[in-house]
N, C-alpha and C. Protein backbone atom coordinates (compact mmCIF):
# COMPACT_ATOMS: atom_id res chain seq x y z
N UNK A 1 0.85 -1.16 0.00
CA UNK A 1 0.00 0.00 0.00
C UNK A 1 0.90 1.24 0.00
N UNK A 2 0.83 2.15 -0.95
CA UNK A 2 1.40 3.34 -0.79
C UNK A 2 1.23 4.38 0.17
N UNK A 3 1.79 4.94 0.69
CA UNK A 3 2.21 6.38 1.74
C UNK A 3 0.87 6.94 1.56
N UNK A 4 0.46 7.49 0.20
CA UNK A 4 -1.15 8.57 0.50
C UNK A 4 -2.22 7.39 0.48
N UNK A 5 -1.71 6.32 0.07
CA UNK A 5 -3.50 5.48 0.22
C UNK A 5 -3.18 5.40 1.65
N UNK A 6 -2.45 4.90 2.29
CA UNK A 6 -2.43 4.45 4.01
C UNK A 6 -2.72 5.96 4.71
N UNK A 7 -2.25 6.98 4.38
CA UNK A 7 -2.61 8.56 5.01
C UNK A 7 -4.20 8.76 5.01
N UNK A 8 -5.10 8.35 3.66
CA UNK A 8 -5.77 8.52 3.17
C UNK A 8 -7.06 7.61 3.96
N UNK A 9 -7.11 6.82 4.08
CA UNK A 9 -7.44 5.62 4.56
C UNK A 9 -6.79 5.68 6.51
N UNK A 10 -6.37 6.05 7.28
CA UNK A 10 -6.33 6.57 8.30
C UNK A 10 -7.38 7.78 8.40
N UNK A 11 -6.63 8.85 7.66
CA UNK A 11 -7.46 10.24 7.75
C UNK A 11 -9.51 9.30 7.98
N UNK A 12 -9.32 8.91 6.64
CA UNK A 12 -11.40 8.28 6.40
C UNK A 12 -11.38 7.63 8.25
N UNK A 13 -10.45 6.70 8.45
CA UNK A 13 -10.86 6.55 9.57
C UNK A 13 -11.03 7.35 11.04
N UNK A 14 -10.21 8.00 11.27
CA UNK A 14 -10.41 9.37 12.34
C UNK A 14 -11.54 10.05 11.84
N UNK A 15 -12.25 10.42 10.86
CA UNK A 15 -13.07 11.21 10.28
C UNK A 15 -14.44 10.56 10.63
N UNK A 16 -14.34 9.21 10.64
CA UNK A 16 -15.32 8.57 10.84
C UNK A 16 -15.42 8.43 12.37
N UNK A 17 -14.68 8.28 13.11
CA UNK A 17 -15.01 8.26 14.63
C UNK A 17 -15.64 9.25 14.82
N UNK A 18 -14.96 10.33 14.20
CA UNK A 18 -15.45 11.78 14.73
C UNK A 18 -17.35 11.53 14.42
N UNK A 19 -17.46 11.22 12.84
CA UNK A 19 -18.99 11.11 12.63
C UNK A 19 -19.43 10.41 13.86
N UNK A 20 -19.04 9.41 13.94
CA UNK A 20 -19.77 8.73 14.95
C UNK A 20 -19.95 9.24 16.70
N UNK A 21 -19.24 9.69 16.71
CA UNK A 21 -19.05 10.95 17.99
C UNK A 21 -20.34 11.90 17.72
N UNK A 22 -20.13 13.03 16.65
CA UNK A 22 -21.10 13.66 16.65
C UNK A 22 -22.48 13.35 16.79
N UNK A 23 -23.39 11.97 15.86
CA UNK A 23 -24.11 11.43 15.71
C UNK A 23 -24.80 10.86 17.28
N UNK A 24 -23.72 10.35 17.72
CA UNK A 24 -23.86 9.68 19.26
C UNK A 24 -24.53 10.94 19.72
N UNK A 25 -23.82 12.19 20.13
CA UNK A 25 -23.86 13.44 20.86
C UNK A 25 -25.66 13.79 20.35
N UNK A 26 -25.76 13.81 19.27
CA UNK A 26 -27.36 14.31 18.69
C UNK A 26 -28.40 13.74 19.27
N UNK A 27 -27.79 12.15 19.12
CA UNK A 27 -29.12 11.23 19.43
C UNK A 27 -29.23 10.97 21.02
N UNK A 28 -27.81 11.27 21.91
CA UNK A 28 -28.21 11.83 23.33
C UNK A 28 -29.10 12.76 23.62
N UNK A 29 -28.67 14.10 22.91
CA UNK A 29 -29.79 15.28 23.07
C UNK A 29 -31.29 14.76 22.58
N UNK A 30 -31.30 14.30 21.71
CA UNK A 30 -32.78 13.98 21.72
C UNK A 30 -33.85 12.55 22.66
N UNK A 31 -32.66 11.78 23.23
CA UNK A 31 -33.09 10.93 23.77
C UNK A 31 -33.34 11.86 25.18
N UNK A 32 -32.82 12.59 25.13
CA UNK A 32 -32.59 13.50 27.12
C UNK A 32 -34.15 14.35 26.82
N UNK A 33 -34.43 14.64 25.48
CA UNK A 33 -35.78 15.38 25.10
C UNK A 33 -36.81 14.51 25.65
N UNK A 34 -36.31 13.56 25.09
CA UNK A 34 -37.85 12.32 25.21
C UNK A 34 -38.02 12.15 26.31
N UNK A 35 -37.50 11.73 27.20
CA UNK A 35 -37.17 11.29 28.29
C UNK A 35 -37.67 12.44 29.32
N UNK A 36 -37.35 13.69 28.98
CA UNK A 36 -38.20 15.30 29.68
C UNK A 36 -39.56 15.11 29.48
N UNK A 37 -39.59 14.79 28.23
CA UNK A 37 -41.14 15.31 27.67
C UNK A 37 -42.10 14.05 28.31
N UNK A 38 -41.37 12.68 28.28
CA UNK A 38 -42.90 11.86 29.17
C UNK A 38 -42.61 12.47 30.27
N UNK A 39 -41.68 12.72 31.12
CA UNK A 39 -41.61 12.88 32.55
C UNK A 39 -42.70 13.64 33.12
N UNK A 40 -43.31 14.68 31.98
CA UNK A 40 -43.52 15.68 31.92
C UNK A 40 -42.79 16.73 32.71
N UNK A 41 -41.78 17.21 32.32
CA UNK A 41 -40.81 17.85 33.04
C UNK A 41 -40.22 18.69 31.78
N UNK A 42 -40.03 20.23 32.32
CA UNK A 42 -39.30 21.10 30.90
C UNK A 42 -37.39 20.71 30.90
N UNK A 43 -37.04 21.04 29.37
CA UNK A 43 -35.79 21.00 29.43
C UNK A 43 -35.58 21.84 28.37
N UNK A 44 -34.26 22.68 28.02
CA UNK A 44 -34.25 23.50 27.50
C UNK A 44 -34.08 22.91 25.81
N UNK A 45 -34.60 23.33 24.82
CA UNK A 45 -34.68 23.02 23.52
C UNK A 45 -33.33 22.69 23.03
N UNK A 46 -32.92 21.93 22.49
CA UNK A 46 -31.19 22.13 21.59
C UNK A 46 -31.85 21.29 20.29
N UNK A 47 -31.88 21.76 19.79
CA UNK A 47 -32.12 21.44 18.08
C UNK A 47 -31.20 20.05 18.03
N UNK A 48 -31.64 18.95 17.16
CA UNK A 48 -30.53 17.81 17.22
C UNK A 48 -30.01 18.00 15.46
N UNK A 49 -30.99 18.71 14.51
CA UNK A 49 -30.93 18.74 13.72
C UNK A 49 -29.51 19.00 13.07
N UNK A 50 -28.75 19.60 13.32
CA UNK A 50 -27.65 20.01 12.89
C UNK A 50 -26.70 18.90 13.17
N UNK A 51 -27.07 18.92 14.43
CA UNK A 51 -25.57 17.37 14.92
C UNK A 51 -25.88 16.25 13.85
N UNK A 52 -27.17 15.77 13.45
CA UNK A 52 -27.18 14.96 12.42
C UNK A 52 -27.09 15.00 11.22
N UNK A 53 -27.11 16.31 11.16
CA UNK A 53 -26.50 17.07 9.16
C UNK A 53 -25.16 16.52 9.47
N UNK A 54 -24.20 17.18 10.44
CA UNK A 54 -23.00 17.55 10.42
C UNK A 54 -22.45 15.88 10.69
N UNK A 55 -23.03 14.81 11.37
CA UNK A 55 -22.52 13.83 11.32
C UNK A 55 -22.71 12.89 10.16
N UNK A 56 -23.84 13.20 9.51
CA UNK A 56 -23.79 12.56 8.35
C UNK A 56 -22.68 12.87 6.90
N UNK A 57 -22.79 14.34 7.06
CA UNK A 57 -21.97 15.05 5.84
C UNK A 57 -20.38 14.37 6.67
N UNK A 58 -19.81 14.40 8.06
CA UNK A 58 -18.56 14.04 7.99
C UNK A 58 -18.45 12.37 7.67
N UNK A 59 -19.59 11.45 7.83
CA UNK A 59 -19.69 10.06 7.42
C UNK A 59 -19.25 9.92 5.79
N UNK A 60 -20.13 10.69 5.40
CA UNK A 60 -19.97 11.08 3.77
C UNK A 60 -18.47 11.34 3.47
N UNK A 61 -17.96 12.17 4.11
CA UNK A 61 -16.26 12.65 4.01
C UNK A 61 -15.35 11.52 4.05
N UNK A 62 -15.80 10.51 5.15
CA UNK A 62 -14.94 9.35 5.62
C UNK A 62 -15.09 8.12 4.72
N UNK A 63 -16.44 8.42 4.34
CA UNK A 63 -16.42 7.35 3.23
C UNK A 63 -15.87 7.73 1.84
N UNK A 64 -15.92 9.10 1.68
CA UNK A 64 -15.04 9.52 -0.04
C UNK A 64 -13.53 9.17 0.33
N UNK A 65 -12.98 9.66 1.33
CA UNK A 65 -11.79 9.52 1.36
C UNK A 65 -11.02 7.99 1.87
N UNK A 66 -11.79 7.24 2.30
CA UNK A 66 -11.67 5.77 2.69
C UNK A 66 -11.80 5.02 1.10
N UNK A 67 -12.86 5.33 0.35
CA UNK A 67 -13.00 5.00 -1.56
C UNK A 67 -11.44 5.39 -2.32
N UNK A 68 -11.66 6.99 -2.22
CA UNK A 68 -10.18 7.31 -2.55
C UNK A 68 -9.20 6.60 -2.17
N UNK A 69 -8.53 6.50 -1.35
CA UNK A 69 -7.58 5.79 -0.56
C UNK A 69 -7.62 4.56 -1.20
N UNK A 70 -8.97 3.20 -1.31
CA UNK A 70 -8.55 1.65 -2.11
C UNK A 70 -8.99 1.78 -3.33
N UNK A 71 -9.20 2.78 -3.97
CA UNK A 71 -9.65 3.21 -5.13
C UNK A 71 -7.66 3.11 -5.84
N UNK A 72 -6.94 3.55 -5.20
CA UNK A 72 -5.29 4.22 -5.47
C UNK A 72 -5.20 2.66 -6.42
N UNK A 73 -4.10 2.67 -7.09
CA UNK A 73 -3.37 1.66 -7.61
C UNK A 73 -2.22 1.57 -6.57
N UNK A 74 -2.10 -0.17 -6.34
CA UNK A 74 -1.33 -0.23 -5.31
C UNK A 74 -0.02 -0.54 -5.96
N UNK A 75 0.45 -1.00 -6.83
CA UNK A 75 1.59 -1.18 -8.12
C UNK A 75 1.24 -0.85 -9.42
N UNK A 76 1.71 0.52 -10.02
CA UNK A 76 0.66 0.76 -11.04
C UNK A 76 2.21 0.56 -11.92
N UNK A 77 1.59 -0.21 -13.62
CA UNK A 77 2.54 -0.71 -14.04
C UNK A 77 3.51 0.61 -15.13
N UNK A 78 4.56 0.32 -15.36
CA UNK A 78 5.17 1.16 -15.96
C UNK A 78 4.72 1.16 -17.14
N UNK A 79 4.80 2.45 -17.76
CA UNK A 79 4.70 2.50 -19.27
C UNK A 79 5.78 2.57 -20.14
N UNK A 80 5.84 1.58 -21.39
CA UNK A 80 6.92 1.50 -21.54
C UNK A 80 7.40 2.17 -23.03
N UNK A 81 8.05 3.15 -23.02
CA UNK A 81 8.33 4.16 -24.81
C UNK A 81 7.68 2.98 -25.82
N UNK A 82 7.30 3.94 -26.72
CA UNK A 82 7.63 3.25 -27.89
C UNK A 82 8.69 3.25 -28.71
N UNK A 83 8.86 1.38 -29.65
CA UNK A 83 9.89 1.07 -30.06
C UNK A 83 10.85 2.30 -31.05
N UNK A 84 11.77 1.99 -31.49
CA UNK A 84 12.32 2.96 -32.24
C UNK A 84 11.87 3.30 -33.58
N UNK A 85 11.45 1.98 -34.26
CA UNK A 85 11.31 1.77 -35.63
C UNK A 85 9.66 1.99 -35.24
N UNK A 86 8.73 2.15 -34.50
CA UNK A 86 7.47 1.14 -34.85
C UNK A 86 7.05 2.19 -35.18
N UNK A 87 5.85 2.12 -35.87
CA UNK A 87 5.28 2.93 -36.82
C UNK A 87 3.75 3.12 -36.10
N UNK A 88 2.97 4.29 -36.08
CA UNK A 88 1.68 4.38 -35.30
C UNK A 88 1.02 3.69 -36.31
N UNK A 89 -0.36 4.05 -35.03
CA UNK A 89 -1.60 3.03 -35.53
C UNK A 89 -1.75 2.86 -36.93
N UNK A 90 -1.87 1.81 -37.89
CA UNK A 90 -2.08 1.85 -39.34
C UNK A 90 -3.95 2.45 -39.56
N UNK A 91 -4.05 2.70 -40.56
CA UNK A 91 -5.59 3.22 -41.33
C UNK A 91 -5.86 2.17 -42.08
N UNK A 92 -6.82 1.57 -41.55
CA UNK A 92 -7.38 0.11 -42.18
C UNK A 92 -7.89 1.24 -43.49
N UNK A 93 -7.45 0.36 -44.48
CA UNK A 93 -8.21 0.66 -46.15
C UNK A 93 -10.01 0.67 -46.04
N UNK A 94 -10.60 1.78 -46.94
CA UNK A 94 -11.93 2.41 -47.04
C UNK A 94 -12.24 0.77 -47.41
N UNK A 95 -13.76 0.33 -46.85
CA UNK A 95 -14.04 -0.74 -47.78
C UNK A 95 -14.96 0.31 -49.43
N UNK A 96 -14.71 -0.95 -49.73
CA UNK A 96 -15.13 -0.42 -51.40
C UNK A 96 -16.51 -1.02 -51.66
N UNK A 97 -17.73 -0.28 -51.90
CA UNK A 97 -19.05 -0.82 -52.13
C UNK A 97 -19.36 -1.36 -53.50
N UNK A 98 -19.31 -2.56 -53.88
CA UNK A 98 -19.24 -3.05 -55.36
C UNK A 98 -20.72 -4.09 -54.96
């Protein structure tokens, strides 16, 4: 595995804890909602909405850059000149309508 796929593929993974951190954090706040609201007991509003944009869009991140990363060629083969003499592609002859 090359240096930026293994960077690349780390990075997706830290990126992804983090999603999963954030996500966790959202679905606390809204479980601490639920949990107010049968009590019948007030608690102060925190929107969860955003923590679950923001953990999804960084899931999204961890997964492009985790793709990127085994997407890489892990031995990509050399290309090799062309010969000295060889001559490019030939032009196959017009066919002839008889």
């Amino acid at each position: 595995m090359k240096l930026l796929s293994r960077v690349l593929l780390i990075l997706g993974g830290v990126v992804l804890v983090g999603a999963i951190g954030v996500l966790a954090y959202g679905g606390l706040e809204v479980w601490k909602q639920y949990i107010a609201v049968s009590a019948n007991r007030s608690l102060a509003f925190v929107n969860p909405v955003g923590y679950m944009i923001t953990g999804a869009a960084l899931a999204l991140l961890a997964g492009a850059l985790a793709g990127y990363a085994l997407g890489l060629p892990r031995k990509p083969k050399p290309v090799d000149p062309p010969a000295a003499g060889a001559a490019g592609p030939s032009v196959p002859p017009e066919p002839t309508l008889r």
